[in-house]
PDB file of N, CA and C in Angstrom:
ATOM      1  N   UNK A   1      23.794  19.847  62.391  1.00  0.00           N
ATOM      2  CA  UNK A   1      24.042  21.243  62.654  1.00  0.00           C
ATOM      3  C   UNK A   1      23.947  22.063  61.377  1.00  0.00           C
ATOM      4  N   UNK A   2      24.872  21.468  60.015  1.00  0.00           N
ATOM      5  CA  UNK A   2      24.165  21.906  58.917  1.00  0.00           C
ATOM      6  C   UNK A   2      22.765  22.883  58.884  1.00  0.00           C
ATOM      7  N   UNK A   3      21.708  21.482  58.812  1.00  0.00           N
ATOM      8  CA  UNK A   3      20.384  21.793  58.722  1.00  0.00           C
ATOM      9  C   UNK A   3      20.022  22.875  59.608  1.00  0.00           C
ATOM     10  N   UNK A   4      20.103  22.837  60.729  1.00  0.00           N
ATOM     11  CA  UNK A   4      20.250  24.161  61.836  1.00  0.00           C
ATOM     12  C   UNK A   4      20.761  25.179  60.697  1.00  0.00           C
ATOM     13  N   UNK A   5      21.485  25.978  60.713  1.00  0.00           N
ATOM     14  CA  UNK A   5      22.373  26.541  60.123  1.00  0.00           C
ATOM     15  C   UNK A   5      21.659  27.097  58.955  1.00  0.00           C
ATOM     16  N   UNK A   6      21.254  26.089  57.929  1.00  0.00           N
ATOM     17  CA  UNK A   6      20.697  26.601  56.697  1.00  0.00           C
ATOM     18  C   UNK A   6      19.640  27.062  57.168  1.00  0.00           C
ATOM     19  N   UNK A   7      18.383  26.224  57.553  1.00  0.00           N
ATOM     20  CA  UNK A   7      16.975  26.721  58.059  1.00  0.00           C
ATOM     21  C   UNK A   7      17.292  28.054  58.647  1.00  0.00           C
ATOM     22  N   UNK A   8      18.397  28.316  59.865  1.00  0.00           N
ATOM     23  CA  UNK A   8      18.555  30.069  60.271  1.00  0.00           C
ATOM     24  C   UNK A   8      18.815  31.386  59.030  1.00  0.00           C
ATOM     25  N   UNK A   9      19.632  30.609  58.145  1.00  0.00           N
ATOM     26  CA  UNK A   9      20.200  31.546  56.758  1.00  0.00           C
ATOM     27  C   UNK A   9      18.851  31.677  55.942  1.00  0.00           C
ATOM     28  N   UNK A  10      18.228  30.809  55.832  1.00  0.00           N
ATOM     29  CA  UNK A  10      17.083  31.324  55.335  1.00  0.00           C
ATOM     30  C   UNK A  10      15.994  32.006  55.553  1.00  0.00           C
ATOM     31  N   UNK A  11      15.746  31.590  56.351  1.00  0.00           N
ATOM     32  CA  UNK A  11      14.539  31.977  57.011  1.00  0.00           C
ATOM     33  C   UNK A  11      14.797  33.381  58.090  1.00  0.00           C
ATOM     34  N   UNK A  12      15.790  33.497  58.572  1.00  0.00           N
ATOM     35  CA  UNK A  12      15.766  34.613  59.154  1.00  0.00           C
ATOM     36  C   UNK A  12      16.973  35.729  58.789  1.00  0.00           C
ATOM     37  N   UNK A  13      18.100  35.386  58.937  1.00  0.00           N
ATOM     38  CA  UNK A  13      19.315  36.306  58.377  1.00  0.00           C
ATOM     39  C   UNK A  13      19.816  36.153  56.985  1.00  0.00           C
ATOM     40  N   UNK A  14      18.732  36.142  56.003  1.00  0.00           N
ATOM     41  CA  UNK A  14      18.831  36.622  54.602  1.00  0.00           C
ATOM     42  C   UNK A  14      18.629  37.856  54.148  1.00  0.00           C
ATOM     43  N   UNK A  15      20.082  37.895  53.475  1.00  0.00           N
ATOM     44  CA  UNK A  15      19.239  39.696  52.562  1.00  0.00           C
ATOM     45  C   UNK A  15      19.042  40.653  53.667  1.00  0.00           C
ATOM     46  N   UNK A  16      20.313  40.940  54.775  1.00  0.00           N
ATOM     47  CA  UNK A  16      19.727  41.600  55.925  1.00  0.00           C
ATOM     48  C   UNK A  16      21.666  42.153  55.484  1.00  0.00           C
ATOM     49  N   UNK A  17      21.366  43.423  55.792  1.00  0.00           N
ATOM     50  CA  UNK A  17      22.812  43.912  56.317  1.00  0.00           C
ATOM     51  C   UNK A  17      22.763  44.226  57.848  1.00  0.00           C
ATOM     52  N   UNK A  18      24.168  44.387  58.243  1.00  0.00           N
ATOM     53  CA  UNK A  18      23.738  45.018  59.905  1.00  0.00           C
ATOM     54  C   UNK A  18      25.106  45.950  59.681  1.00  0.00           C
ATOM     55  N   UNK A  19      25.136  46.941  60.815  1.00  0.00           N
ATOM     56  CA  UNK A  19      26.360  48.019  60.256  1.00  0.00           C
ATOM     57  C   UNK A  19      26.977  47.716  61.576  1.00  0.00           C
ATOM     58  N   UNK A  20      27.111  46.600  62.260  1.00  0.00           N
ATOM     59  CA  UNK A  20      27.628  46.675  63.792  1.00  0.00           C
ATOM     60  C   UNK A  20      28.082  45.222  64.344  1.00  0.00           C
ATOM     61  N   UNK A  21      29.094  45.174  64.978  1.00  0.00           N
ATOM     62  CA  UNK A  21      29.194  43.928  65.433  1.00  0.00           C
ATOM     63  C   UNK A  21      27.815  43.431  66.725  1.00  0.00           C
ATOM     64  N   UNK A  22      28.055  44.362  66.868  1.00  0.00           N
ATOM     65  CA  UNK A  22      26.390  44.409  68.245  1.00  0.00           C
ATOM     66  C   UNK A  22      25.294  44.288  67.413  1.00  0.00           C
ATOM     67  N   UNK A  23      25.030  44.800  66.381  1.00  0.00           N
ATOM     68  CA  UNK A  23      23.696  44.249  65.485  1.00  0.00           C
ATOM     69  C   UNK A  23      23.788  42.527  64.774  1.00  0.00           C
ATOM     70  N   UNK A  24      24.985  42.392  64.879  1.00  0.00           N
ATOM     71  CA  UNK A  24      25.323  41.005  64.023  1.00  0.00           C
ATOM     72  C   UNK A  24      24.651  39.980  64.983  1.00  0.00           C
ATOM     73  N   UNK A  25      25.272  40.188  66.260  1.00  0.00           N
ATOM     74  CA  UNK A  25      25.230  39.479  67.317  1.00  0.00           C
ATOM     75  C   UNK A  25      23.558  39.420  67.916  1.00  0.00           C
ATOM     76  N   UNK A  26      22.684  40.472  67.728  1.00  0.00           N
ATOM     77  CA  UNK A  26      21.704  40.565  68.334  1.00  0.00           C
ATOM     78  C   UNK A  26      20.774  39.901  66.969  1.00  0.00           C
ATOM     79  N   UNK A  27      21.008  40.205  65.440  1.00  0.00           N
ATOM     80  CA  UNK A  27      20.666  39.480  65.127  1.00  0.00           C
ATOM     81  C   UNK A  27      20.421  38.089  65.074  1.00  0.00           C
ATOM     82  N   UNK A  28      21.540  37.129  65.287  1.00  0.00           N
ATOM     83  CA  UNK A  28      21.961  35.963  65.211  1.00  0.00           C
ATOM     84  C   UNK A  28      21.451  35.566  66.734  1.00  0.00           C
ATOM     85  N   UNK A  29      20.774  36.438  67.886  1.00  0.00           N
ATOM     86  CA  UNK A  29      20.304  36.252  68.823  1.00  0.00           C
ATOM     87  C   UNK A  29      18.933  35.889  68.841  1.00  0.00           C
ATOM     88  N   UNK A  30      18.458  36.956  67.911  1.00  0.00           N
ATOM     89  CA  UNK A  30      17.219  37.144  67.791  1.00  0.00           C
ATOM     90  C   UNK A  30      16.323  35.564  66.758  1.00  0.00           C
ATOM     91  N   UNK A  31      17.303  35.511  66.035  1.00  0.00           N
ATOM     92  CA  UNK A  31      17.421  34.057  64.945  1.00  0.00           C
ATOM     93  C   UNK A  31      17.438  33.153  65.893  1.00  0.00           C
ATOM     94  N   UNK A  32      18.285  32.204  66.621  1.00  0.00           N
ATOM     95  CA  UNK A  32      18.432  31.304  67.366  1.00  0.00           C
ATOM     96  C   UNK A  32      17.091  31.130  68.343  1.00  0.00           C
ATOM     97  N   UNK A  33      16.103  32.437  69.243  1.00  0.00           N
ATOM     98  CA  UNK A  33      15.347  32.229  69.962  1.00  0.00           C
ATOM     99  C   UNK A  33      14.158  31.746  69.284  1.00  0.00           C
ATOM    100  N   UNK A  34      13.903  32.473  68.035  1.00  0.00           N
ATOM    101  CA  UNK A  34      12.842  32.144  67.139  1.00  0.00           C
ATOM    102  C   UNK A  34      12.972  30.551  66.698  1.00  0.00           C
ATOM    103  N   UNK A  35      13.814  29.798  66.538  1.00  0.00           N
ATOM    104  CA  UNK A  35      14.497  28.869  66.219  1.00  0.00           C
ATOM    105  C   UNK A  35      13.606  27.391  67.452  1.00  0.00           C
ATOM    106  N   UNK A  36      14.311  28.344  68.723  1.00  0.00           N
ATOM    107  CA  UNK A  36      14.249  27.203  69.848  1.00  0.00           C
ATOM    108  C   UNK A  36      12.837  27.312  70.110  1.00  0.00           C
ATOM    109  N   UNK A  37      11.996  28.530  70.083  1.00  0.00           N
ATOM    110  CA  UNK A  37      10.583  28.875  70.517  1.00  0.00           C
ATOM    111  C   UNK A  37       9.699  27.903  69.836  1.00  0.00           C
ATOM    112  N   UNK A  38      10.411  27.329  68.779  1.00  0.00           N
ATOM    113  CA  UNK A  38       9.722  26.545  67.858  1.00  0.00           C
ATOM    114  C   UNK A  38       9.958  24.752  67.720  1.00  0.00           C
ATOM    115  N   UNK A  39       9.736  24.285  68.979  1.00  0.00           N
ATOM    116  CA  UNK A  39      10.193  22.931  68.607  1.00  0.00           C
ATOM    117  C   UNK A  39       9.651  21.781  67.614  1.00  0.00           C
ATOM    118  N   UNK A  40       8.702  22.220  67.062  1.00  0.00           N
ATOM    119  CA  UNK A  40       8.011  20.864  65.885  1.00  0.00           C
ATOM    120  C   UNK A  40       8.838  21.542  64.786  1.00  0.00           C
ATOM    121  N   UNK A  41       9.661  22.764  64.809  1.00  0.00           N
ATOM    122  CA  UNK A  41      10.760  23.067  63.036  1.00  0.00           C
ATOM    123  C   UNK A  41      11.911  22.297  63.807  1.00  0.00           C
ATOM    124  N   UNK A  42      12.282  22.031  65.273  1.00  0.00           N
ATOM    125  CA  UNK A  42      13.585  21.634  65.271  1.00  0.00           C
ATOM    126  C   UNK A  42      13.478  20.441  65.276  1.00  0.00           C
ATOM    127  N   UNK A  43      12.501  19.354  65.417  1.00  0.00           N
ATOM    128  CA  UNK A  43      12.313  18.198  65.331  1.00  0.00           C
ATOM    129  C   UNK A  43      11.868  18.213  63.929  1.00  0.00           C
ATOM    130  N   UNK A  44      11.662  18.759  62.657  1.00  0.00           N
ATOM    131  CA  UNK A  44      11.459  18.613  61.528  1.00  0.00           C
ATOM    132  C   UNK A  44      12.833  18.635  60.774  1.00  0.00           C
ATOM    133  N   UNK A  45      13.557  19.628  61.088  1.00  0.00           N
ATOM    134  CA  UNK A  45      14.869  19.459  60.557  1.00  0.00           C
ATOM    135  C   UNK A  45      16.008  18.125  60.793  1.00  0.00           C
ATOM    136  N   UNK A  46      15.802  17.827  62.280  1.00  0.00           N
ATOM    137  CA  UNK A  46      16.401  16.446  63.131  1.00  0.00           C
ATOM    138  C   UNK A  46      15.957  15.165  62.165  1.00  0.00           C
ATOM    139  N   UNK A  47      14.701  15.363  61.653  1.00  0.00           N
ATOM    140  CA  UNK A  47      14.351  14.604  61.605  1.00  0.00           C
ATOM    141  C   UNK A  47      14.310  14.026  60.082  1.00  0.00           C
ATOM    142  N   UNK A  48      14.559  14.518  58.964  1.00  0.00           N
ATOM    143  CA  UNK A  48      14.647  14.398  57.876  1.00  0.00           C
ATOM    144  C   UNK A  48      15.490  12.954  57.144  1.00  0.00           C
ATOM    145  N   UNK A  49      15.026  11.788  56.645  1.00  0.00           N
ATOM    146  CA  UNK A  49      14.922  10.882  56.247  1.00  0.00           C
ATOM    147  C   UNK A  49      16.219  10.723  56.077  1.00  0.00           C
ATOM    148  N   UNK A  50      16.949  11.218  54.614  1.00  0.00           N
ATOM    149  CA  UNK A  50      18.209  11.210  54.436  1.00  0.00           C
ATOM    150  C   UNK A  50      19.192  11.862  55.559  1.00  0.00           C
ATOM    151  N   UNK A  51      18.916  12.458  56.852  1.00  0.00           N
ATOM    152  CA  UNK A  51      19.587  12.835  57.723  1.00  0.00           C
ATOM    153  C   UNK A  51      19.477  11.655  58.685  1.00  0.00           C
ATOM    154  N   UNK A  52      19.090  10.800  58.792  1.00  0.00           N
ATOM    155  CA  UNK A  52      18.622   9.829  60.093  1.00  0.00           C
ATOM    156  C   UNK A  52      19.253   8.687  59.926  1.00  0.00           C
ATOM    157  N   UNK A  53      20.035   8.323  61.355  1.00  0.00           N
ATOM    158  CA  UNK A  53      20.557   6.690  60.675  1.00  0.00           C
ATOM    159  C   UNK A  53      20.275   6.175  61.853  1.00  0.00           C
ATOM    160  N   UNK A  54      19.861   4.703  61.475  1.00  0.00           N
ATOM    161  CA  UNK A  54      19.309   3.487  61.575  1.00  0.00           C
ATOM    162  C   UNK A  54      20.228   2.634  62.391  1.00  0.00           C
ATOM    163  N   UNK A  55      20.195   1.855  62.890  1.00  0.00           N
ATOM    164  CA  UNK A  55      21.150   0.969  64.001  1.00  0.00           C
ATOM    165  C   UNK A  55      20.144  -0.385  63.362  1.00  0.00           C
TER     166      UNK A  55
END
């Protein structure tokens, strides 16, 4: 969830002010869809070597 998390802080809600709890929210809306629209970044983040354990 981390990795989630950072990849959103970067890539989309950086260096952004919002003057509204309704802008916060629609931001962090707008972040998350871009996020899911994209499944080969969410299987890239899942998937990261030192994140993965082995059985």
């Amino acid at each position: 969830m981390e990795n989630v998390w950072d990849c959103l802080r970067q890539n989309k809600l950086c260096a952004q002010l919002r003057d509204s709890y309704d802008e916060i929210v629609k931001a962090y809306k707008t972040a998350w869809n871009w996020l899911v629209a994209d499944p080969e970044r969410i299987t890239s983040i899942g998937t990261r070597n030192w994140a993965s354990v082995s059985l």
